[in-house]
Protein backbone atom coordinates (compact mmCIF):
# COMPACT_ATOMS: atom_id res chain seq x y z
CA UNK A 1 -125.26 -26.72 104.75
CA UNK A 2 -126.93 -28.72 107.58
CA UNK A 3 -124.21 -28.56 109.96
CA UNK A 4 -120.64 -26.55 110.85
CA UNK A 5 -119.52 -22.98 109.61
CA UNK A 6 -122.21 -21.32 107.70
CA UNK A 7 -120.72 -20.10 104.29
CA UNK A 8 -120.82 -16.70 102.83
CA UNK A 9 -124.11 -15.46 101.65
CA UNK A 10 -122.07 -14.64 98.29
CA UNK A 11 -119.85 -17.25 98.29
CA UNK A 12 -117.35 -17.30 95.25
CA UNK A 13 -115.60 -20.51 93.66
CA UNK A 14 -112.53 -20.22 95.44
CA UNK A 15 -114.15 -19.81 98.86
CA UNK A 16 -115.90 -23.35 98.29
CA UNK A 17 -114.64 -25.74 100.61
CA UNK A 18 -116.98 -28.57 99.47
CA UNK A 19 -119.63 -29.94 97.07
CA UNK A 20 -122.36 -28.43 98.77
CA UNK A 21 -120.90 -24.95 98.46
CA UNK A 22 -120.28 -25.53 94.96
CA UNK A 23 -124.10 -26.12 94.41
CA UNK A 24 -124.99 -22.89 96.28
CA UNK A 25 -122.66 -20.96 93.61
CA UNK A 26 -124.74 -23.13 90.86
CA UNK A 27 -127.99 -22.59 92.59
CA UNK A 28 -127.43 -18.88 92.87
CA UNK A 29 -126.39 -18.26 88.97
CA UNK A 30 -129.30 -20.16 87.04
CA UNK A 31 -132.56 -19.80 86.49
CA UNK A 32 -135.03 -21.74 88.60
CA UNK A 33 -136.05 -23.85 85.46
CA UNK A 34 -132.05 -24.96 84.49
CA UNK A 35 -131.27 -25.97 88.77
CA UNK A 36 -134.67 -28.13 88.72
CA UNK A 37 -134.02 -29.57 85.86
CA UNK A 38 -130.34 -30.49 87.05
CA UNK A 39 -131.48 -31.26 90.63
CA UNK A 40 -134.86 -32.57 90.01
CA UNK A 41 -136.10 -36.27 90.19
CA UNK A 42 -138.76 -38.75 89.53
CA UNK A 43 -141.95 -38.37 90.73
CA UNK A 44 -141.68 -37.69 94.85
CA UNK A 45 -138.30 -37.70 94.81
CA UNK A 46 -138.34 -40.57 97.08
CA UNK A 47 -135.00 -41.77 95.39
CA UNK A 48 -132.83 -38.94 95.59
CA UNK A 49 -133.62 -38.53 98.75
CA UNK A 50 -132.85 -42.19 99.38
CA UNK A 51 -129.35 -42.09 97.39
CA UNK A 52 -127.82 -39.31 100.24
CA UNK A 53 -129.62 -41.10 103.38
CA UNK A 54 -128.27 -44.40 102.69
CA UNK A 55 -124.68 -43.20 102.52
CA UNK A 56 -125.26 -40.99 105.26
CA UNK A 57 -126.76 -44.49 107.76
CA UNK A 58 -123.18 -46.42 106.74
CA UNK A 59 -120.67 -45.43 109.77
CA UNK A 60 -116.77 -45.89 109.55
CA UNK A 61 -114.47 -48.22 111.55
CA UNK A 62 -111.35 -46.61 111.71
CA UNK A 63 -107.59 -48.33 112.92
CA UNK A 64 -105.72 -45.93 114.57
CA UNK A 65 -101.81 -46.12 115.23
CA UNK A 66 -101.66 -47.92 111.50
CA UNK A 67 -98.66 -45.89 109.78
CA UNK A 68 -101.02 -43.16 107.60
CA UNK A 69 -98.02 -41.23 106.75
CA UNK A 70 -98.39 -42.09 102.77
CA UNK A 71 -101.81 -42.49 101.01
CA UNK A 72 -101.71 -44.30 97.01
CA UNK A 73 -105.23 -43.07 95.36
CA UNK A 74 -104.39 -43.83 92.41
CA UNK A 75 -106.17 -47.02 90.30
CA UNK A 76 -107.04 -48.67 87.24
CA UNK A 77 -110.56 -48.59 85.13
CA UNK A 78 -110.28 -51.15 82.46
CA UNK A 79 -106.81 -51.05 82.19
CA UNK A 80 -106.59 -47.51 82.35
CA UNK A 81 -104.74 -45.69 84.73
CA UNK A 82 -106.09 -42.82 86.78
CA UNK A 83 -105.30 -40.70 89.70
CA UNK A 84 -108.00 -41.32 91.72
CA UNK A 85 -111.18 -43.82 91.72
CA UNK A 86 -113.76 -41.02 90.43
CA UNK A 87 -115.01 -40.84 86.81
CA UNK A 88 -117.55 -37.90 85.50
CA UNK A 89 -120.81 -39.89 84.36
CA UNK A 90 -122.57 -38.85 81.34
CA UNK A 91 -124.92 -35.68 82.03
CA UNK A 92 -126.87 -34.26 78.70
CA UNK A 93 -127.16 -30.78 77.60
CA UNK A 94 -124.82 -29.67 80.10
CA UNK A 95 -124.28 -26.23 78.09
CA UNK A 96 -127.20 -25.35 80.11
CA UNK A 97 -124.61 -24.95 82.59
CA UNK A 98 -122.24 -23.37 80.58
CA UNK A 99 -121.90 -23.01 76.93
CA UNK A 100 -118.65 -24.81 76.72
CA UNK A 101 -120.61 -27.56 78.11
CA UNK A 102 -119.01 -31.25 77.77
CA UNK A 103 -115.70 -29.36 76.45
CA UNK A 104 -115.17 -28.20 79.61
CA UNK A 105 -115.55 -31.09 81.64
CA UNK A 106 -113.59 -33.08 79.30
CA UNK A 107 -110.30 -30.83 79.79
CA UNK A 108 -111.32 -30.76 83.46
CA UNK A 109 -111.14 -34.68 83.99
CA UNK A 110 -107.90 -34.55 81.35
CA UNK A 111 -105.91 -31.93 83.81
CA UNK A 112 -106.94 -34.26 86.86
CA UNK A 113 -105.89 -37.62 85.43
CA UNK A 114 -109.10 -39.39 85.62
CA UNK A 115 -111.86 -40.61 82.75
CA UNK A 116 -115.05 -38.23 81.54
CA UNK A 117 -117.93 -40.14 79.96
CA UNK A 118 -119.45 -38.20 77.06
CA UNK A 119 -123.47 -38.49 76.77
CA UNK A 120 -124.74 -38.80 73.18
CA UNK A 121 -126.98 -36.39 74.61
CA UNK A 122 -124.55 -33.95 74.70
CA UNK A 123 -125.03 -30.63 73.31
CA UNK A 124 -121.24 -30.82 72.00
CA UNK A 125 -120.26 -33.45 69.45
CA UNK A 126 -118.07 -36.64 70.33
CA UNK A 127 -115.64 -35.09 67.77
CA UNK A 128 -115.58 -31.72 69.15
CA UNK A 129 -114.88 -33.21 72.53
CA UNK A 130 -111.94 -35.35 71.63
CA UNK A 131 -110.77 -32.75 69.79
CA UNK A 132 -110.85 -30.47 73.31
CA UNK A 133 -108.99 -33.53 75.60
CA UNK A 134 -106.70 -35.15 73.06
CA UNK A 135 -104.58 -38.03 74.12
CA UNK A 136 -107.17 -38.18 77.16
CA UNK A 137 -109.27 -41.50 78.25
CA UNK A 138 -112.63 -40.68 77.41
CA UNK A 139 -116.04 -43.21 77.41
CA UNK A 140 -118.92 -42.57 75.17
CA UNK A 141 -122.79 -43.41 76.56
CA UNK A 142 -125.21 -44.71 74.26
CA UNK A 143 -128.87 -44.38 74.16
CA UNK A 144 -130.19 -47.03 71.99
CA UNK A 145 -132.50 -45.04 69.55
CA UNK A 146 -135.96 -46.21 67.73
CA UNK A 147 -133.77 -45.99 64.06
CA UNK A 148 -130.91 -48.05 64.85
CA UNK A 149 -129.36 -46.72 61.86
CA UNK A 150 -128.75 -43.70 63.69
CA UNK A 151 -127.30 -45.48 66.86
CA UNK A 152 -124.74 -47.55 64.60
CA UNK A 153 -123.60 -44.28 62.92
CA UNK A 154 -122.71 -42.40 66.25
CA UNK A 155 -121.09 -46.00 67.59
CA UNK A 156 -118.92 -45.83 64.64
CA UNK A 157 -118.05 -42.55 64.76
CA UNK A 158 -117.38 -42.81 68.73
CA UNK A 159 -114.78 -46.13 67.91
CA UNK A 160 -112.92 -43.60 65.24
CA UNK A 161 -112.77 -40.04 67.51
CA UNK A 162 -111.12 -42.68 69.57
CA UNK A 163 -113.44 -42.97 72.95
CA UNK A 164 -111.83 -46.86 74.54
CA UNK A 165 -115.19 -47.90 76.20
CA UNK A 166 -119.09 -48.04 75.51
CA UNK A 167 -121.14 -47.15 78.27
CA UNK A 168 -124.98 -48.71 76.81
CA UNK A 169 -127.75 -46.81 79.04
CA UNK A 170 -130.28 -49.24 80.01
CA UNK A 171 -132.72 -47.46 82.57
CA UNK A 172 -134.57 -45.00 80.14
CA UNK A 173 -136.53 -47.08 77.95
CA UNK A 174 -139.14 -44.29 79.13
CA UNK A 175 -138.31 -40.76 80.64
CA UNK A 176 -139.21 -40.20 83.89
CA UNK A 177 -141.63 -38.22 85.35
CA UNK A 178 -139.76 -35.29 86.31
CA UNK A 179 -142.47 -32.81 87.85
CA UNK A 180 -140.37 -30.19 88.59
CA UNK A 181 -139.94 -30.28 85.09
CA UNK A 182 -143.32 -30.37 83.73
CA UNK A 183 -144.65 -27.63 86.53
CA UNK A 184 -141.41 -25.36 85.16
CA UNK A 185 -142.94 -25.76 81.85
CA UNK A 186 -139.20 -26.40 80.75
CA UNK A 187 -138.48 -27.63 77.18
CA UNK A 188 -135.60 -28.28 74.45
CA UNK A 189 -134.84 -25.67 73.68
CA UNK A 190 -135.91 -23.47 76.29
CA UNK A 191 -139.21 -21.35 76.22
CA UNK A 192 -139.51 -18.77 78.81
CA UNK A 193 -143.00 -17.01 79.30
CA UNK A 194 -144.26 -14.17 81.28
CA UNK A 195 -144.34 -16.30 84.36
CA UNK A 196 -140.89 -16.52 84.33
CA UNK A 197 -140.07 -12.71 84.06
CA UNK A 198 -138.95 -12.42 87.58
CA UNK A 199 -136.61 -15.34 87.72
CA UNK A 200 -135.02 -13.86 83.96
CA UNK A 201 -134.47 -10.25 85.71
CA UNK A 202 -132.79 -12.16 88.62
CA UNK A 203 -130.70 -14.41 86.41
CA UNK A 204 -129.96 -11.89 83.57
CA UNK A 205 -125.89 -13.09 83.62
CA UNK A 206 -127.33 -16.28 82.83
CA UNK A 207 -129.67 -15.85 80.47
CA UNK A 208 -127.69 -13.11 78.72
CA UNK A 209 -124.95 -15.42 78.09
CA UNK A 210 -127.04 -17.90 76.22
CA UNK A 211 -128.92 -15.90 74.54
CA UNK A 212 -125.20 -14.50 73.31
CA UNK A 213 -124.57 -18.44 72.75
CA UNK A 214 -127.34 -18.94 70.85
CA UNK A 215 -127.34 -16.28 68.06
CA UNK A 216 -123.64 -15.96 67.82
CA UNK A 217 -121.94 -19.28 69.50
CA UNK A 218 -122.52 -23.09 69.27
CA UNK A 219 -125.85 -22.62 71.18
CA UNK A 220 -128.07 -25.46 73.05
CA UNK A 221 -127.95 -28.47 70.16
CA UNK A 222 -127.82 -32.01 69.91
CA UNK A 223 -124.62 -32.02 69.13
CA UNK A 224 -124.40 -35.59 67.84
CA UNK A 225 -127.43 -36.04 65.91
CA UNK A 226 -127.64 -33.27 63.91
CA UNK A 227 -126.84 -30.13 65.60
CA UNK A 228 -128.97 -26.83 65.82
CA UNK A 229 -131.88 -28.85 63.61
CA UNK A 230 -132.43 -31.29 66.41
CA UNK A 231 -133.80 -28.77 68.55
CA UNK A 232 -135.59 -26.55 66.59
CA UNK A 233 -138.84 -27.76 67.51
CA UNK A 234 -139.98 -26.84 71.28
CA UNK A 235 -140.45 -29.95 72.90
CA UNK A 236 -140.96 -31.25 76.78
CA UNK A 237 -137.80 -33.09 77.46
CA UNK A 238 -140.11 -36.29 78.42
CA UNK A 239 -141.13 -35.87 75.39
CA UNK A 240 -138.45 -35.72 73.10
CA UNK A 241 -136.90 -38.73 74.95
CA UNK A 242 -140.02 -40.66 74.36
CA UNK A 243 -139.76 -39.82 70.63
CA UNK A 244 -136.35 -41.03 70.44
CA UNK A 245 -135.26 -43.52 72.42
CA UNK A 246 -136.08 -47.42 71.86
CA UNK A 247 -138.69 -48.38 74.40
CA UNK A 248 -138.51 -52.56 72.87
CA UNK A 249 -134.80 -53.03 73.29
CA UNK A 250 -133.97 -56.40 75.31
CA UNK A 251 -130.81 -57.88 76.25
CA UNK A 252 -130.42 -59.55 73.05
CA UNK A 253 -129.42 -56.06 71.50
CA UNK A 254 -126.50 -56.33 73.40
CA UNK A 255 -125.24 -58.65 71.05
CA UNK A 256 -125.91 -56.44 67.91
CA UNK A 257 -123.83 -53.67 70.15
CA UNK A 258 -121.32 -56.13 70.66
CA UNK A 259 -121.38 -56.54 67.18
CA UNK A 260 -120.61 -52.76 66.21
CA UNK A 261 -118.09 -52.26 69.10
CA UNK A 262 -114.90 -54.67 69.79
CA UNK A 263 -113.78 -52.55 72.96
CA UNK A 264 -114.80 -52.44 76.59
CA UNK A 265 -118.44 -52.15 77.25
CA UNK A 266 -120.47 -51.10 80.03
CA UNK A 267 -124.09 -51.76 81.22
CA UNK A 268 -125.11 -48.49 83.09
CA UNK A 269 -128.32 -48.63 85.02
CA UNK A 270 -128.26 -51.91 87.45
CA UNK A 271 -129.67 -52.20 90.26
CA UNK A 272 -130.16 -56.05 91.51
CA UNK A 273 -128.26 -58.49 91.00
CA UNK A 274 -130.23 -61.02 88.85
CA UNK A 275 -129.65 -58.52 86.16
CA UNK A 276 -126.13 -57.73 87.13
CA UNK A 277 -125.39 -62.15 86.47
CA UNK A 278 -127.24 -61.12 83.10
CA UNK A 279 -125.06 -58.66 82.31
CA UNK A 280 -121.79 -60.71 82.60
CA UNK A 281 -123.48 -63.67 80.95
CA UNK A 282 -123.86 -61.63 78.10
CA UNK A 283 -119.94 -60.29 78.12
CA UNK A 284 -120.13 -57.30 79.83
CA UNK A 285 -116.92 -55.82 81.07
CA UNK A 286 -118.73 -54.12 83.78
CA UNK A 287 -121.69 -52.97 85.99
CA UNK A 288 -122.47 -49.99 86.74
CA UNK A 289 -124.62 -49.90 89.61
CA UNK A 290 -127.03 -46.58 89.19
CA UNK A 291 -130.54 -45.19 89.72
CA UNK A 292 -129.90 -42.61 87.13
CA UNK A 293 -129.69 -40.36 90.23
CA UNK A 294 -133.01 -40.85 91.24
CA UNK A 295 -134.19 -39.44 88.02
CA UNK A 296 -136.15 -42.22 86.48
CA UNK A 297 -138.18 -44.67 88.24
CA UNK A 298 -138.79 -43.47 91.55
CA UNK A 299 -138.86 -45.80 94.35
CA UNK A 300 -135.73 -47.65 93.72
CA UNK A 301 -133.38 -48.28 96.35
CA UNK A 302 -130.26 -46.60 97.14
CA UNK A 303 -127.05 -47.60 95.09
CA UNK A 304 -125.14 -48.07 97.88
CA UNK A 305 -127.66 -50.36 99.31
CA UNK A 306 -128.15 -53.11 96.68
CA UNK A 307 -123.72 -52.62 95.54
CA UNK A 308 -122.76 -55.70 98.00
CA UNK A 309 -125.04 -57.85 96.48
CA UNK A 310 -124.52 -56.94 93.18
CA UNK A 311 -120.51 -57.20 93.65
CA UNK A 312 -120.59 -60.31 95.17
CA UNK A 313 -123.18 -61.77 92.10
CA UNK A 314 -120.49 -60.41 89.59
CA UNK A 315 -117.38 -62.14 91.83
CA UNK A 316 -114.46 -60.42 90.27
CA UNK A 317 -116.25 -61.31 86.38
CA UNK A 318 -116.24 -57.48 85.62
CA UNK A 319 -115.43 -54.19 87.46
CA UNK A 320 -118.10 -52.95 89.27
CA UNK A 321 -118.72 -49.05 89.62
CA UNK A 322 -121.40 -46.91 91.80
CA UNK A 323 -123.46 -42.80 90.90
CA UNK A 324 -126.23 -41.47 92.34
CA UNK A 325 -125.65 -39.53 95.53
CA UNK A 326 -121.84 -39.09 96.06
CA UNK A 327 -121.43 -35.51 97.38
CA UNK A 328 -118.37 -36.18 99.84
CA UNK A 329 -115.05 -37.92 99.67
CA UNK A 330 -116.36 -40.30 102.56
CA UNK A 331 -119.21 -41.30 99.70
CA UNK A 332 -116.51 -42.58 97.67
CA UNK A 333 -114.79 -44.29 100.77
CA UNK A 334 -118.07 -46.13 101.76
CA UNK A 335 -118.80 -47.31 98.22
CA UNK A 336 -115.03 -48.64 97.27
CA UNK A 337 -115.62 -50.75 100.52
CA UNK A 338 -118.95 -52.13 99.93
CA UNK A 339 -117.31 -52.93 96.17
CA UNK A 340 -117.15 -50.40 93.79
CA UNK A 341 -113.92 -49.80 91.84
CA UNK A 342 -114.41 -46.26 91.37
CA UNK A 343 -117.40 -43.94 91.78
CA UNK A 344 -119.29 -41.79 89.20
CA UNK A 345 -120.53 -37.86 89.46
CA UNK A 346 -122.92 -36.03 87.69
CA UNK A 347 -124.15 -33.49 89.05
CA UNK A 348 -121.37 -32.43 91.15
CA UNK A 349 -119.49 -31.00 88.16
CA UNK A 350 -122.67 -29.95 86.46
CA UNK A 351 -122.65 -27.34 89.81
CA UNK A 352 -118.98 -26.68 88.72
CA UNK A 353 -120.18 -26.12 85.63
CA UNK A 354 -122.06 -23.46 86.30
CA UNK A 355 -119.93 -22.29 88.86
CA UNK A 356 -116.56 -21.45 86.84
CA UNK A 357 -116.51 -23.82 83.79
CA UNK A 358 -113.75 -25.85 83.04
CA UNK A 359 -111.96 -24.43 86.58
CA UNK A 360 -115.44 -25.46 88.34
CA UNK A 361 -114.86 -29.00 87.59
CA UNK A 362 -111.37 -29.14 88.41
CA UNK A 363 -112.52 -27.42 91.61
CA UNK A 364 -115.14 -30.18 92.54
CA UNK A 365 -113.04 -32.77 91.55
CA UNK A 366 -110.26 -31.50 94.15
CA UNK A 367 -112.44 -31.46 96.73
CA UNK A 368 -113.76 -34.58 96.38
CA UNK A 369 -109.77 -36.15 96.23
CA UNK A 370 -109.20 -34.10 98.91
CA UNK A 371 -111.92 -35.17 101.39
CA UNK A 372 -110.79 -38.73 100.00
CA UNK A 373 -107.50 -38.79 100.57
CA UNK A 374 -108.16 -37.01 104.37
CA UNK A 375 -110.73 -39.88 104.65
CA UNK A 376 -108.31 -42.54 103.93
CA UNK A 377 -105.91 -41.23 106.53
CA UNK A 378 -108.03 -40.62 109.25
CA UNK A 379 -109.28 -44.67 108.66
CA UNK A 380 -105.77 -45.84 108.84
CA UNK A 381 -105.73 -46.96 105.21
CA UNK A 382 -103.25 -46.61 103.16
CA UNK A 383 -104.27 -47.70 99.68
CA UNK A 384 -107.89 -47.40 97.80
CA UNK A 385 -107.07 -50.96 96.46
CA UNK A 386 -107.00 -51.97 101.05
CA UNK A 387 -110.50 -50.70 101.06
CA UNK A 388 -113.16 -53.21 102.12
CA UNK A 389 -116.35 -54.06 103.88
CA UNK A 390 -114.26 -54.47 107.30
CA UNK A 391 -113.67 -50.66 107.02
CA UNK A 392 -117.41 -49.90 107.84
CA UNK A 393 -120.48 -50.56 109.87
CA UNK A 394 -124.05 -49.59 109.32
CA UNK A 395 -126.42 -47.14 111.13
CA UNK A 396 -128.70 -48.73 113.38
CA UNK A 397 -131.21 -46.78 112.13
CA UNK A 398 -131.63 -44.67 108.57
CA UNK A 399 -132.50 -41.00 107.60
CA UNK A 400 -133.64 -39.00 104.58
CA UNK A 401 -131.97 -36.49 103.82
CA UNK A 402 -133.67 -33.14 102.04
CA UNK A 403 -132.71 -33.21 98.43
């Protein structure tokens, strides 16, 4: 924490009192390798960096003496009612976290009323994840693989499990040089090595737990494309992503995809708005606006930054939605003004997570509506649907923030 009370040196989950704390609990019970990999970016990190300064440079304009007695949260996302305007994004292999993985978070979003998007990177399979939130509004994201075969079969099987919308990933045709990654030696599955003795004796809960995973439990797969014998061969993750995923694909593919899906789809990874027209020329339901979290190409600009342009180029044609660097309730504020229907998390609950499983979701997610529905009061707004650009005003000047 940069500023107010500092927290317990041992803090537990239900002493957190925001994101932040949430991370130290996360930062605290995995090994170095597992929090760089989670918290790491591209290259100098210039983007992540970027993602929390630019939120941090936008300042409010509150209205006091405007009635603030009642505050309405709740929204739509495609149709789809939810409780709030926050959705968990896609986040792969999050058993790293915890081995119940993209189970958990799925009956964490359930029990709070809003949408999870499963990763077909996901160490759990779409079925097994349905199965664990039934009834529940779930998205699938698709990586466009080399053998398409392969991408039509988990498509298919995502439309039957019964996931409403198709969130297409369009940001990795490469995988980004993560360096904390390659310096941490870190692989699929992982490979520790004398180096790392002293952070396995200071992690042994961790490591303990999936190594009990691993021989006797579902263990660290690919739980869509073929399970344990995805990962049997030690492989940087750059790597295996290069192996995999389609480097060629243009946005004519999104007319095969159209093809194999007749339900909502989304284009995740925009970031300007000449490709945001693009993607509602070519019948997109809706943009969201992401860096990937500052994970891929480094040296993008902040979400928050380039959403006003990119809302006004889409001009009501689709929904619009914002990730990469909400950590606060007044994040979410900021971005449903500048136009943003809801706003995305990933690594947020990935510190749940870690933190407490399925109840370390829930817990970040309650903060987050919290600090949102304080925010909202202190404004003078009543509604999330009130929110707009008159509601803020921006820094005369802008900071980076530490990662």
């Amino acid at each position: 924490m940069k500023d107010g009370s500092t927290p317990p040196r041992r803090l537990t989950l239900a002493q957190a009192i925001n994101v932040e704390d949430v991370r130290s609990i996360f930062a605290r019970k995995v090994p170095t390798a597992v929090r760089d990999f989670i918290d790491g970016g591209g290259e100098d990190e210039v983007t992540v960096r970027r993602n929390r300064g630019a939120f941090e440079a936008i300042e409010f304009r509150n209205r006091p003496l405007t009635d603030a007695s009642t505050r309405t949260l709740s929204t739509t996302l495609l149709g789809t009612p939810i409780t709030a305007p926050l959705v968990l994004a896609p986040v792969g292999l999050a058993s790293l976290a915890h081995p119940l993985g993209e189970r958990a978070a799925a009956m964490a979003a359930a029990s709070s009323g809003i949408v999870s998007t499963l990763s077909s990177s996901s160490c759990w399979s779409l079925e097994d994840v349905a199965d664990a939130a039934p009834g529940a509004p779930k998205w699938f994201q698709l990586y466009v693989w080399r053998d398409r075969a392969i991408s039509a079969d988990v498509v298919a099987r995502a439309r039957a499990a019964g996931y409403t919308a198709l969130v297409v990933t369009v940001d990795v045709p490469v995988g980004g040089r993560r360096e904390r990654d390659l310096r941490n030696g870190f692989t699929i599955p992982p490979r520790p090595t004398w180096r790392h003795t002293g952070d396995v004796i200071r992690h042994l809960p961790w490591v303990a737990r999936f190594a009990w995973d691993e021989m006797f439990g579902h263990g660290l797969t690919m739980g869509n494309f073929g399970g344990r014998t995805a990962v049997t061969q030690r492989l940087a993750f750059m790597d295996r992503v290069n192996s995999r995923f389609d480097p060629g694909m243009t946005w004519d593919d999104l007319e095969w995809l159209r093809s194999l899906w007749d339900g909502p789809m989304v284009i995740k990874g925009i970031t300007n708005a000449d490709a945001a027209r693009e993607a509602v020329a070519r019948g997109m339901d809706a943009v969201w606006v992401s860096n990937h979290g500052g994970r891929q190409l480094d040296g993008l600009p902040a979400t928050i930054d380039v959403l006003p342009e990119i809302a006004d180029a889409v001009d009501d044609r689709a929904e619009v939605y914002l990730d990469s660097g909400i950590r606060r309730g007044t994040d979410i504020v900021k971005a449903l003004a500048r136009g943003a229907r809801v706003c995305m998390i990933g690594r947020p609950y990935v510190y749940g997570l870690a933190a407490g499983g399925q109840a370390g979701v829930e817990k970040v997610i309650e903060l987050l509506v919290k600090e949102l529905d304080t925010t909202l009061a202190l404004l003078g707004c009543a509604s999330v649907d009130r929110l707009d650009e008159s509601w803020l005003r921006s820094a005369p000047a802008r900071r980076l923030s530490a990662p």
